[in-house]
Protein backbone atom coordinates (compact mmCIF):
# COMPACT_ATOMS: atom_id res chain seq x y z
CA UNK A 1 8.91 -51.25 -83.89
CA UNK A 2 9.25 -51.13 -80.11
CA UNK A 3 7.58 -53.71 -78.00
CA UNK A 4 7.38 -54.07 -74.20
CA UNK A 5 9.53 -57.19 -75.24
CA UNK A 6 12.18 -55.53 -76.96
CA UNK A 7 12.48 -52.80 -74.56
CA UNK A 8 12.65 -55.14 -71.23
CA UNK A 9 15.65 -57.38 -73.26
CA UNK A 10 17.29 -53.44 -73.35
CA UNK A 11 16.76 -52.66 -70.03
CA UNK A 12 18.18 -56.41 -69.20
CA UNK A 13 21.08 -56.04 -71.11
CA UNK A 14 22.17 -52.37 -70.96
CA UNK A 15 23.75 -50.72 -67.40
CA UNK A 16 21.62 -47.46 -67.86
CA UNK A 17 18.93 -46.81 -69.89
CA UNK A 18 16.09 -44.09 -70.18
CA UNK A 19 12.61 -44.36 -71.23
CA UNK A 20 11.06 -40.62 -72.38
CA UNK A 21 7.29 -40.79 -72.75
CA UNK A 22 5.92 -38.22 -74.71
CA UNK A 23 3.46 -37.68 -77.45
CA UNK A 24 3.07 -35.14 -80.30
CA UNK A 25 0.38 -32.84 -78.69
CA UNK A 26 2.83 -32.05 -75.60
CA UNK A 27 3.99 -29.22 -75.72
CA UNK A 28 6.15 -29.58 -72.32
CA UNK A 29 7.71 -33.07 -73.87
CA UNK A 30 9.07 -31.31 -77.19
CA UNK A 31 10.73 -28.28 -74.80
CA UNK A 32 12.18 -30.86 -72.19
CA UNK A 33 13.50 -33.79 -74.31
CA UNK A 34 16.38 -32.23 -76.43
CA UNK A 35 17.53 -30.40 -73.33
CA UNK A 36 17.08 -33.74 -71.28
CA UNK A 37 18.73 -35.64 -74.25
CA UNK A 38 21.53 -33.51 -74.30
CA UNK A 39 22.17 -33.25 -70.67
CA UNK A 40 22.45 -36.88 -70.79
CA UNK A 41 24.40 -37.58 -73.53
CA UNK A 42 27.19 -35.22 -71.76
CA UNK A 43 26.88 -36.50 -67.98
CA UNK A 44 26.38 -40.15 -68.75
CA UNK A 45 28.16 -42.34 -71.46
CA UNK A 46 26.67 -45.32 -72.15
CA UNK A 47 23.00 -44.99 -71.36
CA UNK A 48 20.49 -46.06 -73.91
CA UNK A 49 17.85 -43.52 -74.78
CA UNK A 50 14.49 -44.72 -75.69
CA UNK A 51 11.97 -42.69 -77.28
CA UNK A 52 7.94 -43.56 -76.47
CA UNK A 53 5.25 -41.98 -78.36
CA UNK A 54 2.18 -42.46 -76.54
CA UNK A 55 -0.23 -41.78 -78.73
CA UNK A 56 1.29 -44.75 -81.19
CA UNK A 57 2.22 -47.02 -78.36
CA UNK A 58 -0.33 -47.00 -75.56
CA UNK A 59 0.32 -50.56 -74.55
CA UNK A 60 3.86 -49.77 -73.49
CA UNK A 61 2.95 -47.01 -71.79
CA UNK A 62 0.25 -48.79 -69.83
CA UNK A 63 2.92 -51.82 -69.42
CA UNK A 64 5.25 -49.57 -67.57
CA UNK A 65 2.09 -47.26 -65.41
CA UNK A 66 2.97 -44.59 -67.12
CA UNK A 67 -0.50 -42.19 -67.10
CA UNK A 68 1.02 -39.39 -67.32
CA UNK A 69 3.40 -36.74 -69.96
CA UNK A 70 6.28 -35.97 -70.26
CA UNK A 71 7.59 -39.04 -68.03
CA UNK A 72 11.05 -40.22 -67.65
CA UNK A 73 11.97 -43.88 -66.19
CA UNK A 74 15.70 -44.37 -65.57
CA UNK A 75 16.37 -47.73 -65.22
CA UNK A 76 20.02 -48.87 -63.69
CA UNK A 77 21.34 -52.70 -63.65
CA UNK A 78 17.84 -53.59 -65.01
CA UNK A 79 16.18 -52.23 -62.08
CA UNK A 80 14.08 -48.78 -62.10
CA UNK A 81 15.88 -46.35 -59.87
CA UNK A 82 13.97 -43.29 -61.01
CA UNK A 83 10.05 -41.94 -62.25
CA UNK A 84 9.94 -37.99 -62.84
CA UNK A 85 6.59 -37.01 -64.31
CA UNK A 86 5.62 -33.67 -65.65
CA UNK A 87 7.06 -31.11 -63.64
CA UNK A 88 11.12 -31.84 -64.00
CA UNK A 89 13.92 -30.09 -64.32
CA UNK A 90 17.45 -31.58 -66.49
CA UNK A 91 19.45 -30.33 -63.61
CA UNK A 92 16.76 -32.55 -60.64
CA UNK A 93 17.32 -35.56 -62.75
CA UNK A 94 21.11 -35.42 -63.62
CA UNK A 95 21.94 -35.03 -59.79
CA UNK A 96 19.64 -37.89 -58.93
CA UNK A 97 21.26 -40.09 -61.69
CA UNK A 98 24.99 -39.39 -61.30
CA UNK A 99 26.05 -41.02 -57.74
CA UNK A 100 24.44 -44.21 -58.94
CA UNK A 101 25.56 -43.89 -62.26
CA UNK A 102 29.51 -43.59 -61.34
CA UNK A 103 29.38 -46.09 -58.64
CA UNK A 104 28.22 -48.76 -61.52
CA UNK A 105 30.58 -47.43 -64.42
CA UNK A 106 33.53 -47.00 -61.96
């Protein structure tokens, strides 16, 4: 079970990690994520992908002012470094990511 808790210690503890809101009904969210998912898991090595339903876990999404779906947070160092909501593209997030990202891993 996720908790705001659980997911701040992984944001703490992990260099890069990912929060993907979505919720069932979305159609957008199921089209994005394993495109999303899968550009990340090929650019970016050791981020942590978490998965947010938020028609389960409302609390969590109003914990981190999310309002809106699909909506990514990337958070790097424990800090947030980047919000995309709704209108995204993989390729827009993956260039915004990857400078950061290989300045930290390097």
């Amino acid at each position: 079970m996720q908790t705001t808790d659980s997911i701040d210690k992984l944001i703490n503890d992990k260099t890069a990690v990912m929060l993907y809101f979505s919720a069932p009904t979305c159609n957008v969210c199921h089209s994005l994520k394993p495109k999303l998912l899968e550009a990340i898991n090929e650019n970016f090595c050791e981020f942590e992908i978490v998965s947010i339903d938020i028609s389960t876990c409302q609390d969590i999404a109003a914990y981190y002012s999310v309002f809106t779906i699909p909506t990514v947070l990337v958070f790097l160092a424990g800090k947030e470094f980047l919000r995309k909501s709704r209108h995204m593209s993989v390729n827009d997030v993956i260039n915004e990511i990857k400078r950061p990202y290989e300045i930290m891993t390097s």
